[in-house]
Protein backbone atom coordinates (compact mmCIF):
# COMPACT_ATOMS: atom_id res chain seq x y z
CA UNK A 1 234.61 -50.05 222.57
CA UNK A 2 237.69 -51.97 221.75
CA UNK A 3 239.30 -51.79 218.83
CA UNK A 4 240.89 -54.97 217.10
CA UNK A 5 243.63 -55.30 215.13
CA UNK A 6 244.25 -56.71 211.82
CA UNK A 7 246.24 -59.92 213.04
CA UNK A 8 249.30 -60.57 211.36
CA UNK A 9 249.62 -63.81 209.43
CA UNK A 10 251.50 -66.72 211.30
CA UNK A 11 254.69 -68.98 209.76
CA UNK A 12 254.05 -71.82 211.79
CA UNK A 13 256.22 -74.47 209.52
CA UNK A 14 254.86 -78.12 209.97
CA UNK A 15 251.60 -77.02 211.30
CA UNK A 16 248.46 -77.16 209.70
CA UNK A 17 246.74 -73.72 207.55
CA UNK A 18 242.99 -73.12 207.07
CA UNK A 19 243.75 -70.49 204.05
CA UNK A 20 240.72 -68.38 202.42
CA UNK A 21 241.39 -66.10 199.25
CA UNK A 22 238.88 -64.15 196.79
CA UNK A 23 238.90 -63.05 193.99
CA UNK A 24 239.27 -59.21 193.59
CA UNK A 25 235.98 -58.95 191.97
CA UNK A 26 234.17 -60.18 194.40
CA UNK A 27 235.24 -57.43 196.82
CA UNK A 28 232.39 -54.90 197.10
CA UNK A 29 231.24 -52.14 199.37
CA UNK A 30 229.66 -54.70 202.07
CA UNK A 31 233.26 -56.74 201.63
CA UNK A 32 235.35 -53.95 202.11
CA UNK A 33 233.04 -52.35 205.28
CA UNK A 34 233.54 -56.16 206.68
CA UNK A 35 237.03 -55.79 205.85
CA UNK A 36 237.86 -52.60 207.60
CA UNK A 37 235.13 -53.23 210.75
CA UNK A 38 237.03 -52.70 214.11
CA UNK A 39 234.13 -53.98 215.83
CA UNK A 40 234.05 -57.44 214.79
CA UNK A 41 236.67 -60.67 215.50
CA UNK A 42 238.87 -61.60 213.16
CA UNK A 43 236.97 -65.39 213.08
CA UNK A 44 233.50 -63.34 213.33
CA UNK A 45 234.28 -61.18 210.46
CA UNK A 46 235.56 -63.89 208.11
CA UNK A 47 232.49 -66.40 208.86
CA UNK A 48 230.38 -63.24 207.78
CA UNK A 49 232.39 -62.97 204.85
CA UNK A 50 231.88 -66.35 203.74
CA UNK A 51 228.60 -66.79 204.26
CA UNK A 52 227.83 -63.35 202.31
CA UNK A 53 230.44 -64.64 198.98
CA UNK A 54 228.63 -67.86 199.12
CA UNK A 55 225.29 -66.39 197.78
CA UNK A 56 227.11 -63.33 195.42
CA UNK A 57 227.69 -63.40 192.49
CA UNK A 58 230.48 -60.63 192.39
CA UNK A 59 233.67 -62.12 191.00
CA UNK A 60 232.17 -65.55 190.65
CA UNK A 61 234.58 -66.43 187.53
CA UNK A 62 235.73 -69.83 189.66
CA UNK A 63 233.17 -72.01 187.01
CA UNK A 64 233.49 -74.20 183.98
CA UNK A 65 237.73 -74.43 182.81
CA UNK A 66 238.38 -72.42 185.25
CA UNK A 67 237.06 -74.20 187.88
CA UNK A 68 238.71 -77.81 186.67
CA UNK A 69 242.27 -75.76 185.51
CA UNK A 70 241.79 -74.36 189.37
CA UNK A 71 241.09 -77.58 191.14
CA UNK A 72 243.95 -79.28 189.26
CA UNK A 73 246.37 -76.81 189.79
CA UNK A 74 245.91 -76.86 193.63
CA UNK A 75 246.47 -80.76 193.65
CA UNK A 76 249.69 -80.52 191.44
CA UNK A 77 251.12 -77.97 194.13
CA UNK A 78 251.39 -80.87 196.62
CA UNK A 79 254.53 -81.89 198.31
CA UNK A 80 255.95 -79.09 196.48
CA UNK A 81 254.27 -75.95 198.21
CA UNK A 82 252.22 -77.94 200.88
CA UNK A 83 251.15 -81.26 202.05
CA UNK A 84 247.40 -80.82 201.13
CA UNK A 85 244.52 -81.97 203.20
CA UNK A 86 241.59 -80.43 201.07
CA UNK A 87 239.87 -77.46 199.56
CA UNK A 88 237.02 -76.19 198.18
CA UNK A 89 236.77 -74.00 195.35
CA UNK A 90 233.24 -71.44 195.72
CA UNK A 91 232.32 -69.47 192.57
CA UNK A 92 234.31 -66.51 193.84
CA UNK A 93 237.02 -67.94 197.02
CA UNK A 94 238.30 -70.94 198.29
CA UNK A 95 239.13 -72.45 201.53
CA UNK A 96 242.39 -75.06 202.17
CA UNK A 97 243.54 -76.59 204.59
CA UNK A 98 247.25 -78.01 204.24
CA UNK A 99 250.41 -78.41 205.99
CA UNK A 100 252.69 -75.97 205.83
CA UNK A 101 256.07 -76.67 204.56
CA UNK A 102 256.92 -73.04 203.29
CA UNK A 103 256.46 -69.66 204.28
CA UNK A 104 252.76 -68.62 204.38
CA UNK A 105 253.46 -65.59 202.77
CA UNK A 106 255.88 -67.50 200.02
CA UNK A 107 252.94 -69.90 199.90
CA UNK A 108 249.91 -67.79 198.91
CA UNK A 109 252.09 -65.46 197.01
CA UNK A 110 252.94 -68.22 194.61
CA UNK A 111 249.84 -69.53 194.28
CA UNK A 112 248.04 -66.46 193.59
CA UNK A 113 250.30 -65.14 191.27
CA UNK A 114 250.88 -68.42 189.29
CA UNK A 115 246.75 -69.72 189.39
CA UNK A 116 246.08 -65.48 188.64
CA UNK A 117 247.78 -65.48 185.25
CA UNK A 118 247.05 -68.53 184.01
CA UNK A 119 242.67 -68.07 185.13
CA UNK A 120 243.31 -64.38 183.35
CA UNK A 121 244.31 -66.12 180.41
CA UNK A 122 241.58 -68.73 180.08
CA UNK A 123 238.69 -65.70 180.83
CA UNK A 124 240.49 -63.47 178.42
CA UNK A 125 241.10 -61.24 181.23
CA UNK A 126 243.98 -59.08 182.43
CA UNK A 127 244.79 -57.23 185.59
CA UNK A 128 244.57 -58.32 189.38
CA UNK A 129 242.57 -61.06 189.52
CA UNK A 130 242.51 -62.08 193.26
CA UNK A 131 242.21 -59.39 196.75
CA UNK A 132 245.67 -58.74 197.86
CA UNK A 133 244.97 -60.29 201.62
CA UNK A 134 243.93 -63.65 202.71
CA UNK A 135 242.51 -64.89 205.65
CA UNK A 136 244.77 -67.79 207.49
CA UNK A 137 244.22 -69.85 210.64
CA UNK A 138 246.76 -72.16 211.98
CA UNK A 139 245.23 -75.48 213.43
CA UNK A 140 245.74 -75.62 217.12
CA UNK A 141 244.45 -78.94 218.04
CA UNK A 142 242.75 -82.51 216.31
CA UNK A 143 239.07 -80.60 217.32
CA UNK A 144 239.70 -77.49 215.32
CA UNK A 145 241.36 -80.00 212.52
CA UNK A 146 238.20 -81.75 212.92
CA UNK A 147 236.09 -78.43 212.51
CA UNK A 148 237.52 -76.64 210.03
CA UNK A 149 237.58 -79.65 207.90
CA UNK A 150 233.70 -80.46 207.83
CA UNK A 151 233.30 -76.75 207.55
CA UNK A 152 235.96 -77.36 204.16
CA UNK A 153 233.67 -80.46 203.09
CA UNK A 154 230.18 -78.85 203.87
CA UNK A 155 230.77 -75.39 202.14
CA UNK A 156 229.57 -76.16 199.00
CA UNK A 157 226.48 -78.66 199.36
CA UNK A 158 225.57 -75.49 202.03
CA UNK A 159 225.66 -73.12 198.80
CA UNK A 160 224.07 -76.01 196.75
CA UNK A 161 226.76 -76.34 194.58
CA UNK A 162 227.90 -79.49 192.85
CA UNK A 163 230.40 -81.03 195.87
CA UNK A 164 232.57 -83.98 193.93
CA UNK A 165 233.42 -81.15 191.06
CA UNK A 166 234.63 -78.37 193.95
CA UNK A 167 235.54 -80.59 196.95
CA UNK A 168 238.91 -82.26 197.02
CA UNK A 169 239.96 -84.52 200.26
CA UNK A 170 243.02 -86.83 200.89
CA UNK A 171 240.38 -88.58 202.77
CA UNK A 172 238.07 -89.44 200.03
């Protein structure tokens, strides 16, 4: 059997990032088996991942002000930390796609931190609010663009969700 390895995450300034992020509740026991599976592809193991957050309800805080502080705050980030393309915001992770203009690492760790105190805040929360790691992709051609951006725009009407409310495209 061969084992994979946790890939490391890739700086790839000017390219396009696919970025995924959850919040710490939402990790459970099937998350974390996921998490830690060697048997499994990286791409294999997220899509499972996603697919199993869309229908729980662990950690699913990413509603009502948060969900409209959230989707704001992502916008006002652009041309500052990224050049945005889109997200989605789920009830408990979102995906986005942007260019990179910063450090991944610099990126996420920013956004977290800044979107983590201000969501604790309006839930009346405290403590880690999103899972330490995040799942990144770079975009290696206009058919993965392509792909991962329908899979962006189609991940909330798939989890019947209210789209124009989570959805957010340069496009539209």
């Amino acid at each position: 059997m061969q084992k994979h390895k946790k890939l490391p995450h890739i700086d790839a300034d000017g390219y396009y990032q696919f970025v995924t992020f959850r919040t710490n509740d939402s990790i459970d026991a099937y998350i974390a088996s996921l998490l830690t599976s060697t048997n499994l592809k990286s791409s294999h193991k997220q899509y499972k991942i996603d697919e199993y957050l869309d229908n729980s309800k662990n950690g699913a805080y990413l509603t009502g002000g948060v969900l409209t502080y959230l989707y704001d705050f992502l916008k006002t980030n652009d041309k500052t930390t990224y050049e945005l393309i889109s997200f989605v915001i789920m009830p408990n992770h979102l995906h986005i796609l942007f260019k990179q203009i910063k450090p991944i690492s610099q990126t996420i760790k920013s956004l977290k931190a800044r979107s983590a105190k201000e969501i604790n805040l309006l839930l009346e929360k405290s403590g880690k609010f999103w899972a330490s790691d995040y799942y990144d992709k770079v975009i290696r051609d206009d058919e993965h663009f392509a792909k991962v951006y329908k899979y962006i725009q189609n991940n909330a009407l798939k989890a019947n969700l209210n789209i124009n409310e989570r959805f957010y495209s340069i496009y539209t």
